[in-house]
PDB file of N, CA and C in Angstrom:
ATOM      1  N   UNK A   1      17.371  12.825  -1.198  1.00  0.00           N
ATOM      2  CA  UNK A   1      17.962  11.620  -0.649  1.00  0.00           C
ATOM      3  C   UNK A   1      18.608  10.839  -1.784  1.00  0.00           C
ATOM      4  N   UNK A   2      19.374  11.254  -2.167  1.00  0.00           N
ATOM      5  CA  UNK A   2      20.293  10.710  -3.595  1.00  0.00           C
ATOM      6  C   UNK A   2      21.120   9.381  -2.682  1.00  0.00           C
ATOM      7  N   UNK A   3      20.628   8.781  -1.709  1.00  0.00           N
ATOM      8  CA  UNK A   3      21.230   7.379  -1.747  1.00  0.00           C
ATOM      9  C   UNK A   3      20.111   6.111  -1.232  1.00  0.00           C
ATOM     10  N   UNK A   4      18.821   6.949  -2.179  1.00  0.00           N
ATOM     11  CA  UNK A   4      17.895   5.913  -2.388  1.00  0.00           C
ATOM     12  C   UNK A   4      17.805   5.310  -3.982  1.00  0.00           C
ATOM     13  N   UNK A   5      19.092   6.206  -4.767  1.00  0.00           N
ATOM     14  CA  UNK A   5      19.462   6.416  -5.685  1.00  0.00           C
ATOM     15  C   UNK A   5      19.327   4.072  -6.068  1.00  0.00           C
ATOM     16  N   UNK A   6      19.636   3.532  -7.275  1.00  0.00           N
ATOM     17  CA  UNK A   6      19.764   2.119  -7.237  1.00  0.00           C
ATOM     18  C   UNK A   6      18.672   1.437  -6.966  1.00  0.00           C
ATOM     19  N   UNK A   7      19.173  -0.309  -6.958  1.00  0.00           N
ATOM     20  CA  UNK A   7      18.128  -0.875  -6.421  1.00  0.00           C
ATOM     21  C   UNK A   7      17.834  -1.089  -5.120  1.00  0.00           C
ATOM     22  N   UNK A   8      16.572  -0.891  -4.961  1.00  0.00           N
ATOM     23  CA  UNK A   8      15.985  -0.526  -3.700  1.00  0.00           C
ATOM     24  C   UNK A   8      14.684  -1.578  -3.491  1.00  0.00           C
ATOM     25  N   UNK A   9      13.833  -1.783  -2.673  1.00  0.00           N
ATOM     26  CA  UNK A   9      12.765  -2.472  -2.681  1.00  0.00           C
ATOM     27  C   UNK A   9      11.258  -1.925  -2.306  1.00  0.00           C
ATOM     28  N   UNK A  10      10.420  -2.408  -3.413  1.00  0.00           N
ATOM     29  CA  UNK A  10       8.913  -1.432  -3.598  1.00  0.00           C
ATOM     30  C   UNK A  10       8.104  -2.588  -2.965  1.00  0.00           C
ATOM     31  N   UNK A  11       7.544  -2.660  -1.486  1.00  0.00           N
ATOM     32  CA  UNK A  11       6.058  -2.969  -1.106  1.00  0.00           C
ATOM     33  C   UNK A  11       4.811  -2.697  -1.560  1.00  0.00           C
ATOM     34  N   UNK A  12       4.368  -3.379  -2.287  1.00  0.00           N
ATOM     35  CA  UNK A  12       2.492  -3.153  -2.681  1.00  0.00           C
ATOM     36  C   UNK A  12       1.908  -3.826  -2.281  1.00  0.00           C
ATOM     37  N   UNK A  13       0.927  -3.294  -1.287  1.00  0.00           N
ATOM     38  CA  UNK A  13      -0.746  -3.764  -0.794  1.00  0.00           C
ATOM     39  C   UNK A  13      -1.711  -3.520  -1.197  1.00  0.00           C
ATOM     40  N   UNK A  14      -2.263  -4.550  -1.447  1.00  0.00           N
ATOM     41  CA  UNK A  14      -3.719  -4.345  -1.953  1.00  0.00           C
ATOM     42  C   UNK A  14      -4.702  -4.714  -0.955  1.00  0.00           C
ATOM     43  N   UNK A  15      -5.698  -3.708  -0.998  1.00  0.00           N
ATOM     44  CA  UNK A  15      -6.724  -3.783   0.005  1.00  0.00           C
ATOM     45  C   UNK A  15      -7.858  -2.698  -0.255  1.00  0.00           C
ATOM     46  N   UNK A  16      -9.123  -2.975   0.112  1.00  0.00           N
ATOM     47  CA  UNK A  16     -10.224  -1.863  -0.370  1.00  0.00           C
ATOM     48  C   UNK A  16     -10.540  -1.184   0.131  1.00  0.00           C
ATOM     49  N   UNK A  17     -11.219  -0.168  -0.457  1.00  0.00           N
ATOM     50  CA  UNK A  17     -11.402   1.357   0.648  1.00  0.00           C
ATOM     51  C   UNK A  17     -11.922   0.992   1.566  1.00  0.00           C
ATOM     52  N   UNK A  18     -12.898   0.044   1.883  1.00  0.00           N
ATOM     53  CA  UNK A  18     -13.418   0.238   3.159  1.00  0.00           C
ATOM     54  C   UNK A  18     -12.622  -0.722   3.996  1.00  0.00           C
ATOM     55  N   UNK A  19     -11.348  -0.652   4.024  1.00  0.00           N
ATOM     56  CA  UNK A  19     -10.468  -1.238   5.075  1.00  0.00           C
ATOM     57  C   UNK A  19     -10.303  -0.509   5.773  1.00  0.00           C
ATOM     58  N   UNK A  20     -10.636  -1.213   6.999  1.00  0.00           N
ATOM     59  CA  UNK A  20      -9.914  -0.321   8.454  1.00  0.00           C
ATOM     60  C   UNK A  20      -9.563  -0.727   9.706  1.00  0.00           C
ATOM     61  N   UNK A  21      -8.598   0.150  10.652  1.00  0.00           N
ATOM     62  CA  UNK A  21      -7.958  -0.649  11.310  1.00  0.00           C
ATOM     63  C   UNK A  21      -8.529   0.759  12.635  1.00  0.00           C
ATOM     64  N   UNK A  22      -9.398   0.051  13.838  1.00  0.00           N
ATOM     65  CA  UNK A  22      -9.490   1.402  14.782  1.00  0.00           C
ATOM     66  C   UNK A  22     -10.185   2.031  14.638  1.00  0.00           C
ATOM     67  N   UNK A  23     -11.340   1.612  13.451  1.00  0.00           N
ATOM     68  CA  UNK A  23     -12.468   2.967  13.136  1.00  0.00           C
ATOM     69  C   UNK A  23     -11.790   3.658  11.895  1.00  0.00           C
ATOM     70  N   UNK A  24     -10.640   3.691  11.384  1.00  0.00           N
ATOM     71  CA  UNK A  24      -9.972   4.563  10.498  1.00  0.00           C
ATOM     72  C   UNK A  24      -9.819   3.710   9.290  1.00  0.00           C
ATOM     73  N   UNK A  25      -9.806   4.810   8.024  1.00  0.00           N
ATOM     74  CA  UNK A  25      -9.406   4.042   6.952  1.00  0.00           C
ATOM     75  C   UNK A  25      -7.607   3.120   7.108  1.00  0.00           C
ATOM     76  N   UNK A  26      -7.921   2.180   6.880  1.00  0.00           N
ATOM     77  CA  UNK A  26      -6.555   1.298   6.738  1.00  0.00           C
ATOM     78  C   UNK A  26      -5.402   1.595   5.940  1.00  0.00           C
ATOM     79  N   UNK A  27      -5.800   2.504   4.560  1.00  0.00           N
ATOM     80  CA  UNK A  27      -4.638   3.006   3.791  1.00  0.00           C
ATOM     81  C   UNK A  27      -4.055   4.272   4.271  1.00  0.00           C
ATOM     82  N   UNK A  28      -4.745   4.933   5.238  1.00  0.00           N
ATOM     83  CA  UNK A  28      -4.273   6.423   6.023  1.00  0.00           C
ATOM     84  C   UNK A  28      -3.485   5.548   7.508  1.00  0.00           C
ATOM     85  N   UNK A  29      -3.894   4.907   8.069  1.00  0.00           N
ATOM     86  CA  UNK A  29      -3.165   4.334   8.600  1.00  0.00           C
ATOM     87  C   UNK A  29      -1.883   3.844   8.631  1.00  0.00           C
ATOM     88  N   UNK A  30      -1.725   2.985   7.373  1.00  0.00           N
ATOM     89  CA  UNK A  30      -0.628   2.567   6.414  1.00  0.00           C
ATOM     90  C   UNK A  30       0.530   3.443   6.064  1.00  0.00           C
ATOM     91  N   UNK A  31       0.055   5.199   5.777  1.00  0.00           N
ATOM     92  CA  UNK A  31       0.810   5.769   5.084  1.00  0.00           C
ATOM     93  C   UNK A  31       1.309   6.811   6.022  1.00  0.00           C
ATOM     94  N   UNK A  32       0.913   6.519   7.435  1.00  0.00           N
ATOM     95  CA  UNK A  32       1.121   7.779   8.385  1.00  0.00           C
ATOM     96  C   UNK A  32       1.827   7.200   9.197  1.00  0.00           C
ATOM     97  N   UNK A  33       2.304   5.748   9.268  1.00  0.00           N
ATOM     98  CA  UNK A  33       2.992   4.804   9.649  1.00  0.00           C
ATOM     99  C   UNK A  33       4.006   4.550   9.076  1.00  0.00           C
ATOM    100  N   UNK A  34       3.962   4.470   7.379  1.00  0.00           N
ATOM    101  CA  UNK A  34       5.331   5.100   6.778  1.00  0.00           C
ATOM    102  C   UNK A  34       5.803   6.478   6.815  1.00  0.00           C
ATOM    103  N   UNK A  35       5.213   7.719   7.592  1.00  0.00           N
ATOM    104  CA  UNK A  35       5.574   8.791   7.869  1.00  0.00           C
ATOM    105  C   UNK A  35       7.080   8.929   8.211  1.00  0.00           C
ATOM    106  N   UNK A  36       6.008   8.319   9.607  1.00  0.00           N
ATOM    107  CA  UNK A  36       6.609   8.004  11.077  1.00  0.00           C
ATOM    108  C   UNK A  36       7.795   7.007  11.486  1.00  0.00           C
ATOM    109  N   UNK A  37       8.164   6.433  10.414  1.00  0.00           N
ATOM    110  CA  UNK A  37       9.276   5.581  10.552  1.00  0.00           C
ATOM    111  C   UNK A  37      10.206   5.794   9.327  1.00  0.00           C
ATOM    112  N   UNK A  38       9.850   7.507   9.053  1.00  0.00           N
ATOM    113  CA  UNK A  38      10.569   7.786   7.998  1.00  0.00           C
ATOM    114  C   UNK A  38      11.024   7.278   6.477  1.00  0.00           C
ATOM    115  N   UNK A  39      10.230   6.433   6.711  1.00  0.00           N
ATOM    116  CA  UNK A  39      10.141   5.720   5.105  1.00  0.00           C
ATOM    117  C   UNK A  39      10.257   6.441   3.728  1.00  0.00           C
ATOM    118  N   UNK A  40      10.789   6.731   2.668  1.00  0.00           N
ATOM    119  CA  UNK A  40      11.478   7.338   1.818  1.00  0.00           C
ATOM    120  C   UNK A  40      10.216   8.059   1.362  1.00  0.00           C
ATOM    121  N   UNK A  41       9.452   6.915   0.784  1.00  0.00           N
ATOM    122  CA  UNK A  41       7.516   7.610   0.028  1.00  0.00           C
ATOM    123  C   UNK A  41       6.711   6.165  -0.047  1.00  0.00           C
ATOM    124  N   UNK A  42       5.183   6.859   0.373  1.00  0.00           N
ATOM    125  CA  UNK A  42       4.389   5.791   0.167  1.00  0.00           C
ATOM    126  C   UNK A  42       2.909   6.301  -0.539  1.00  0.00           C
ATOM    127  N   UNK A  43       2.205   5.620  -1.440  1.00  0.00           N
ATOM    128  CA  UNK A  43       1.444   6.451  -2.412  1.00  0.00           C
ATOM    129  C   UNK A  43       0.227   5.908  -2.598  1.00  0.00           C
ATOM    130  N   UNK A  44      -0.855   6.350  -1.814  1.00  0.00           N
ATOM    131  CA  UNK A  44      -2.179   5.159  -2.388  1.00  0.00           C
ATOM    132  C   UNK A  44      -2.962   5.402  -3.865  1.00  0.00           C
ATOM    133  N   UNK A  45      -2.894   4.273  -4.591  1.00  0.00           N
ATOM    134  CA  UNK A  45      -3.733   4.656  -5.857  1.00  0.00           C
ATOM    135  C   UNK A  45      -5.204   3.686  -5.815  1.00  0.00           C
ATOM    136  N   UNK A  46      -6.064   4.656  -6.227  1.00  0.00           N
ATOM    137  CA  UNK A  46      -7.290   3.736  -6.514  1.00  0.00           C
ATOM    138  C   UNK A  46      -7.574   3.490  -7.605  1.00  0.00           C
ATOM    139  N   UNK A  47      -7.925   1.794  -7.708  1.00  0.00           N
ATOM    140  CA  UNK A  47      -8.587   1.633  -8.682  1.00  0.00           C
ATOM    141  C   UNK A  47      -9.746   1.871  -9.389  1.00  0.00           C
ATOM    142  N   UNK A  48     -10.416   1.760 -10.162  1.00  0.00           N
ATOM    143  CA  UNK A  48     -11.628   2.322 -11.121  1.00  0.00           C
ATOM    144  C   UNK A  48     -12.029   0.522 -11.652  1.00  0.00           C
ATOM    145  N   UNK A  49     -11.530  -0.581 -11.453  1.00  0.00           N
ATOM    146  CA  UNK A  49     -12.044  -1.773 -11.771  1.00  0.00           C
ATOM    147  C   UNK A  49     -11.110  -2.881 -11.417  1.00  0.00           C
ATOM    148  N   UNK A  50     -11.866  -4.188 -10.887  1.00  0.00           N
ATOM    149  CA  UNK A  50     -10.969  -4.810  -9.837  1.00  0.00           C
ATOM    150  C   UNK A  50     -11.213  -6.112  -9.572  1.00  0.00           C
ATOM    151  N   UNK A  51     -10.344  -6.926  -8.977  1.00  0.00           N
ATOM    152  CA  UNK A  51     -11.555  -7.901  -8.343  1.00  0.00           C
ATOM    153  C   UNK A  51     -10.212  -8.312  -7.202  1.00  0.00           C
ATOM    154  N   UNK A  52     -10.929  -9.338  -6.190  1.00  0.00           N
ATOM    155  CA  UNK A  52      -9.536 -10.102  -5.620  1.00  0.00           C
ATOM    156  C   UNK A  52      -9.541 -11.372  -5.291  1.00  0.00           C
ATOM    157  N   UNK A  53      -9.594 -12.010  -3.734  1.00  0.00           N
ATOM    158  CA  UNK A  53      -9.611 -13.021  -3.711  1.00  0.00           C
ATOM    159  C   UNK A  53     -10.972 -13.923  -3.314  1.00  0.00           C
ATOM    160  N   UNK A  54     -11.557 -12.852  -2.917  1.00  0.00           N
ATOM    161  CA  UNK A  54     -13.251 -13.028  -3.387  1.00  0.00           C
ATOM    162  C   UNK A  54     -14.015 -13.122  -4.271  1.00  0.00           C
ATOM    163  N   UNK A  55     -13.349 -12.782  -5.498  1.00  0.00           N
ATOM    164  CA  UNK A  55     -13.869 -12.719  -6.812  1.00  0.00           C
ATOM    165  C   UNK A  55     -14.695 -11.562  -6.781  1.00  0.00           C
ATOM    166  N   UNK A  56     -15.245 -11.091  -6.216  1.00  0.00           N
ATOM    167  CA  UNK A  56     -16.217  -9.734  -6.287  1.00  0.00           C
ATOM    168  C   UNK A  56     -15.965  -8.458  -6.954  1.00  0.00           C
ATOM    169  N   UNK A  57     -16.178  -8.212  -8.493  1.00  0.00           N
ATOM    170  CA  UNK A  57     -15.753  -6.955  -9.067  1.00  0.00           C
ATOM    171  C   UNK A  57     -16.408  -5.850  -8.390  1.00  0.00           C
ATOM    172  N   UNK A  58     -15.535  -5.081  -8.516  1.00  0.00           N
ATOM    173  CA  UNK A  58     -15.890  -3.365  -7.572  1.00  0.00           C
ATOM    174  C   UNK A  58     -15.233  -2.834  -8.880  1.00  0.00           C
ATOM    175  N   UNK A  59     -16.286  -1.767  -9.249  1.00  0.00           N
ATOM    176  CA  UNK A  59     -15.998  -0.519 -10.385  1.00  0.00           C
ATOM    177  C   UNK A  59     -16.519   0.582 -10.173  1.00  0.00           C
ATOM    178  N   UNK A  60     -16.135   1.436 -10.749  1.00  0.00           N
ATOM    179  CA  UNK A  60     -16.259   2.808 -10.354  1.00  0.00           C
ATOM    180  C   UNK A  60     -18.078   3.344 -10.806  1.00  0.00           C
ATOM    181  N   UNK A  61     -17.974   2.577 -11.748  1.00  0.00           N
ATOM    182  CA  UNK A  61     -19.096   3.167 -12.577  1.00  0.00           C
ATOM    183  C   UNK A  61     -20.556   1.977 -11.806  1.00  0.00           C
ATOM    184  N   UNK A  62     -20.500   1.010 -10.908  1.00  0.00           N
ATOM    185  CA  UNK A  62     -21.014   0.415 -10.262  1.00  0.00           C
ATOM    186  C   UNK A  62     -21.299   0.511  -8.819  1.00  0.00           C
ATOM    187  N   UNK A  63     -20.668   1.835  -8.352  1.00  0.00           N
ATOM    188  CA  UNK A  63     -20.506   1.819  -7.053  1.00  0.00           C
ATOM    189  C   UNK A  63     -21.456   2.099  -6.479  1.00  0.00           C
ATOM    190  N   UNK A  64     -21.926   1.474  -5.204  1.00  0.00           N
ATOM    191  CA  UNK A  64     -22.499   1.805  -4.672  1.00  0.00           C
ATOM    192  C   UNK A  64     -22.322   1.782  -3.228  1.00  0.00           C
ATOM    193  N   UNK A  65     -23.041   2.652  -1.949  1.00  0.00           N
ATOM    194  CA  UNK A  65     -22.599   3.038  -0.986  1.00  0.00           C
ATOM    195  C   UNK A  65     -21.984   1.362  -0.044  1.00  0.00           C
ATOM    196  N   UNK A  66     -22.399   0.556  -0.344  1.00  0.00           N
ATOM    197  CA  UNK A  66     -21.844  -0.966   0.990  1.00  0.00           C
ATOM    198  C   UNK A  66     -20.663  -1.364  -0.441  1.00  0.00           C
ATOM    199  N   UNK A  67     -20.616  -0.835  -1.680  1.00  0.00           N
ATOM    200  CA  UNK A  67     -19.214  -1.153  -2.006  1.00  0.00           C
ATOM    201  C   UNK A  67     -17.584  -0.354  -2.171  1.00  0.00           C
ATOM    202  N   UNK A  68     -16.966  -0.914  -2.136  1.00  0.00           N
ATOM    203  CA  UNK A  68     -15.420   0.212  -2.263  1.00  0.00           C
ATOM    204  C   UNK A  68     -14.813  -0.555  -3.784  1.00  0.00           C
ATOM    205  N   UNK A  69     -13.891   0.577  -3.773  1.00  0.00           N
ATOM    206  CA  UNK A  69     -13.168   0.306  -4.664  1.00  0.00           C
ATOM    207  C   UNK A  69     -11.678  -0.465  -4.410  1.00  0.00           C
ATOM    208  N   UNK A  70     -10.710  -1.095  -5.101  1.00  0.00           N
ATOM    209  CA  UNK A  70      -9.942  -1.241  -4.831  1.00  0.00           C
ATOM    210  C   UNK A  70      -8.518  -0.459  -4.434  1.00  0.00           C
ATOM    211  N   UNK A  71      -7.815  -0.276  -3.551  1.00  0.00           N
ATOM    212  CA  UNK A  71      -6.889   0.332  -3.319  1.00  0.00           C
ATOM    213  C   UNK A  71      -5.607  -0.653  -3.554  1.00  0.00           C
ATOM    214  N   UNK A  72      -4.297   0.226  -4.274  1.00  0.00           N
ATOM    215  CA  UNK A  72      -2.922  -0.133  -3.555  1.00  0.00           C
ATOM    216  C   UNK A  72      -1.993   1.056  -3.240  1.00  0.00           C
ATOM    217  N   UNK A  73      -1.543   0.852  -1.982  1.00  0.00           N
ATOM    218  CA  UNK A  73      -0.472   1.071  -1.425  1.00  0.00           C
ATOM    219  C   UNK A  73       0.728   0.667  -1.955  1.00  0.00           C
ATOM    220  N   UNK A  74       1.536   2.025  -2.391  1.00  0.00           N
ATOM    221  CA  UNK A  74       3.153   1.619  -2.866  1.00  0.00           C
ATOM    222  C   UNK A  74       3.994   2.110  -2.128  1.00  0.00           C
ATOM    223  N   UNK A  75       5.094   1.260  -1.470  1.00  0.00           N
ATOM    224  CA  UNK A  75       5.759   2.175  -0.670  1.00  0.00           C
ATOM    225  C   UNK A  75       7.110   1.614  -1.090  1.00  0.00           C
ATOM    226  N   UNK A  76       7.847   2.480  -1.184  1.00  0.00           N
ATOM    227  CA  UNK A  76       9.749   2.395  -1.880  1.00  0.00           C
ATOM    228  C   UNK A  76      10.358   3.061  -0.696  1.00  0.00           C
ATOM    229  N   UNK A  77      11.757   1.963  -0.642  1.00  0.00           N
ATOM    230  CA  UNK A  77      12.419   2.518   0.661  1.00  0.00           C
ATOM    231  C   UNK A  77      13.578   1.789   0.190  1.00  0.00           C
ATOM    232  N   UNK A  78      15.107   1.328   1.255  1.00  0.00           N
ATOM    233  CA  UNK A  78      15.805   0.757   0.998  1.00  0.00           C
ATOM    234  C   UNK A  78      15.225  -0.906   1.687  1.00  0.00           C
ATOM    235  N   UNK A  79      15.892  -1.826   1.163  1.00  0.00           N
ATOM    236  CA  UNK A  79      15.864  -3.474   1.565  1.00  0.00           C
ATOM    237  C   UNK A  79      15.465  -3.228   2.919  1.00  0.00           C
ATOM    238  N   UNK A  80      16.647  -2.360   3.780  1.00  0.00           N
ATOM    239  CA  UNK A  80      16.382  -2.823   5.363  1.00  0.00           C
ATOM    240  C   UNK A  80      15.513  -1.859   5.738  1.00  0.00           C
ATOM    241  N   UNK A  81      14.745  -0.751   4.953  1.00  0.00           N
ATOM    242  CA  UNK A  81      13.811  -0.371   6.031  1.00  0.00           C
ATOM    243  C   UNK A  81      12.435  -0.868   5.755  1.00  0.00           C
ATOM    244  N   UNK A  82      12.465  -1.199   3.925  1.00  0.00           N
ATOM    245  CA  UNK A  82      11.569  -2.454   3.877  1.00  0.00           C
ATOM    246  C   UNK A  82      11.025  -3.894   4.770  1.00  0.00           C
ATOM    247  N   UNK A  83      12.245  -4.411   5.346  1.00  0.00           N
ATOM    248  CA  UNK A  83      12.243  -5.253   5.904  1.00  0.00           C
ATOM    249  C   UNK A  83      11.460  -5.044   7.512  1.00  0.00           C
ATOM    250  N   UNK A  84      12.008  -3.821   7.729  1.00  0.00           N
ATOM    251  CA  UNK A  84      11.595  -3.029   8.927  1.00  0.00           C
ATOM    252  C   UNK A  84      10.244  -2.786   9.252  1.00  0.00           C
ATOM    253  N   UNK A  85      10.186  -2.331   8.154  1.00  0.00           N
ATOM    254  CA  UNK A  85       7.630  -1.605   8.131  1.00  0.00           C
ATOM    255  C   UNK A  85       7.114  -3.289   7.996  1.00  0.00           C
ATOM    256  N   UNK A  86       7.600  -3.937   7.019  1.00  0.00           N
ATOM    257  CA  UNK A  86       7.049  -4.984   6.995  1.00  0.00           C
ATOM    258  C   UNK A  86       5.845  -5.993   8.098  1.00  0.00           C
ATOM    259  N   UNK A  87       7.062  -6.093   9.659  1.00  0.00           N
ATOM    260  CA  UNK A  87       6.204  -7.019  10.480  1.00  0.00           C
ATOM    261  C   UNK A  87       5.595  -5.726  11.687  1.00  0.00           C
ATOM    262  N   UNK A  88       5.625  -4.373  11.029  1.00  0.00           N
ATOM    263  CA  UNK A  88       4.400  -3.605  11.687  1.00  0.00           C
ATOM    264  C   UNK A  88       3.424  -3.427  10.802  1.00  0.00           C
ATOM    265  N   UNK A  89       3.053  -3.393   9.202  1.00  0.00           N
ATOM    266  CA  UNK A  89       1.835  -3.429   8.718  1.00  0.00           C
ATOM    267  C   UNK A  89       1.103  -4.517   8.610  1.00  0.00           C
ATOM    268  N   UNK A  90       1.850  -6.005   8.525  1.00  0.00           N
ATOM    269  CA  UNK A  90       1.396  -7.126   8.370  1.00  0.00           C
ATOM    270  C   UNK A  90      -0.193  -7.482   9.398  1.00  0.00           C
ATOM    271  N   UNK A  91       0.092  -7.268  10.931  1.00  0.00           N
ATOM    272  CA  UNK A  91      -1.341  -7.052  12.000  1.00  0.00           C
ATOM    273  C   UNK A  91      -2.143  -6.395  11.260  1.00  0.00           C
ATOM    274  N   UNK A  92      -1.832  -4.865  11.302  1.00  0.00           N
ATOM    275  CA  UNK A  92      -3.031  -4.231  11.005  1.00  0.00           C
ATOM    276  C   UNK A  92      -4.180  -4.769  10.096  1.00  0.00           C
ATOM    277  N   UNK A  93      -3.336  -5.869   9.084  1.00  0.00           N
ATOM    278  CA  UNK A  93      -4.045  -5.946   7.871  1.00  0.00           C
ATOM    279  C   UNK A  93      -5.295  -7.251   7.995  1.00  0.00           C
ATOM    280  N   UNK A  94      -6.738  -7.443   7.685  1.00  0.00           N
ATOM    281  CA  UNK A  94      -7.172  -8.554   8.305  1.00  0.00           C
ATOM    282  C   UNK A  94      -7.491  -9.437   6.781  1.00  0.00           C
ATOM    283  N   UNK A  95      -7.317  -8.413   5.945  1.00  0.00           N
ATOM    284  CA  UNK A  95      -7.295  -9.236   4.433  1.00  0.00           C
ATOM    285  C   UNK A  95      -6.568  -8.579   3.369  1.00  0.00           C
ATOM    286  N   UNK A  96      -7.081  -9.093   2.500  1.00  0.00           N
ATOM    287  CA  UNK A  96      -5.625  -8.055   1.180  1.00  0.00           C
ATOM    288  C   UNK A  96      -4.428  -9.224   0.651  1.00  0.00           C
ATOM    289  N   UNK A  97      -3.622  -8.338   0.374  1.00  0.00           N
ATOM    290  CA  UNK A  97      -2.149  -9.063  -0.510  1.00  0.00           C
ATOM    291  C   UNK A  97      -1.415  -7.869  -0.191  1.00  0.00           C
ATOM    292  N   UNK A  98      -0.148  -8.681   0.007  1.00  0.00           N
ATOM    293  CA  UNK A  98       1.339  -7.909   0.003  1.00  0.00           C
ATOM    294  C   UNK A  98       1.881  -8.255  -0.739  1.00  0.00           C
ATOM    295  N   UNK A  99       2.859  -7.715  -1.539  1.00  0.00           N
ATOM    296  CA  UNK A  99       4.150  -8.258  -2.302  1.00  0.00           C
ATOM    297  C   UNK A  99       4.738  -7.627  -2.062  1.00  0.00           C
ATOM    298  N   UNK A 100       6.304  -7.830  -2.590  1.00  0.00           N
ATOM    299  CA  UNK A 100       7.510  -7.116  -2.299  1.00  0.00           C
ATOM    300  C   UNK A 100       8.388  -7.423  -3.788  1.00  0.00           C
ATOM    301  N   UNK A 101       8.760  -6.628  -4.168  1.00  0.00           N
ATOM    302  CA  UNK A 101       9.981  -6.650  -5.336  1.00  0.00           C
ATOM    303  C   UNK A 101      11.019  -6.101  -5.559  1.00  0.00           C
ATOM    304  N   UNK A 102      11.495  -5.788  -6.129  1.00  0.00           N
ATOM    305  CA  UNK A 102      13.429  -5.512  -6.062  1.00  0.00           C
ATOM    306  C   UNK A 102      13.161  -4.122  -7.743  1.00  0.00           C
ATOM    307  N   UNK A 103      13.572  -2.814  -6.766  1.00  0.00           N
ATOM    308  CA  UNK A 103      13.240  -2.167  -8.026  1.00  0.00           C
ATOM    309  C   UNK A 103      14.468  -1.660  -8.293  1.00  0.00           C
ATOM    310  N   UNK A 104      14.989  -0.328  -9.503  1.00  0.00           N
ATOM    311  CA  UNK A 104      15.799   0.345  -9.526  1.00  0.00           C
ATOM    312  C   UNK A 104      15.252   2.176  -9.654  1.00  0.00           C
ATOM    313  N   UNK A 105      15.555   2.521  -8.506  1.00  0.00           N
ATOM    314  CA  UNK A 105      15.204   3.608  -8.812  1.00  0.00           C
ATOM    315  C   UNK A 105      16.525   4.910  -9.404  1.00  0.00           C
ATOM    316  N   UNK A 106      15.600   5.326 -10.520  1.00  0.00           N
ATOM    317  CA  UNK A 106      16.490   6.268 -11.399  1.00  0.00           C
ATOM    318  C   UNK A 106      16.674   7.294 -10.903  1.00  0.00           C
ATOM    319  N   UNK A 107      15.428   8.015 -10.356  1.00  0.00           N
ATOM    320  CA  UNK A 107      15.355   9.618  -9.869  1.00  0.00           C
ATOM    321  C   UNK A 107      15.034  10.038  -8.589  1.00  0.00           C
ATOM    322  N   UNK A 108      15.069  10.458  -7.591  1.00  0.00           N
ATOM    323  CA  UNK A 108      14.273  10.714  -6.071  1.00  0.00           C
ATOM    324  C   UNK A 108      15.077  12.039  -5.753  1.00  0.00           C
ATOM    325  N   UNK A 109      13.735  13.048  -6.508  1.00  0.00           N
ATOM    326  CA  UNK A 109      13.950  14.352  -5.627  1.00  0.00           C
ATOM    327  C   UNK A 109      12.787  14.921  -5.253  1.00  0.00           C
TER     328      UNK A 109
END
């Protein structure tokens, strides 16, 4: 897709593994939803040490089974299909952070 080529716009959510929406993890949700609406790529990374708006550190080397780790969701697309996923992931979500930024992408093959 060499005309995702430029600047384009990257969504990141943050939210923890044990998010979920339906019984299901919330970041498989998230990313099967950018499948499905053809969204360019979307990539969950976990963290290994964290905290958010709870203040509550979650680490890897601390974990234990009632804690998660932190997750983000990156998803790169153009402005308007950004704009598009936007007010369908926003519900699902019942806590977390979104941002949005203005990237340039060099390479997409």
């Amino acid at each position: 897709m060499a005309g995702l080529l430029g600047k384009q716009k990257m969504l990141r959510i943050y939210i923890s593994e044990n998010d979920t929406i339906d019984g299901r993890p919330l970041y498989k949700a998230i990313v099967e939803l950018c499948s499905e609406q053809g969204i360019a790529g979307a990539t969950v990374l976990r963290g290994i040490y964290g905290y958010g708006s709870r203040g509550e550190i979650h680490s890897s080397r601390t974990l234990t089974l009632s804690s998660s780790l932190p997750l983000v969701v990156e998803i790169i697309d153009t402005e308007e299909n950004i704009d598009a996923i936007l007010p369908l992931i926003d519900p699902m979500m019942s806590g977390g952070m979104i941002t949005i930024e203005m990237i340039n992408v060099l390479k997409y093959e």
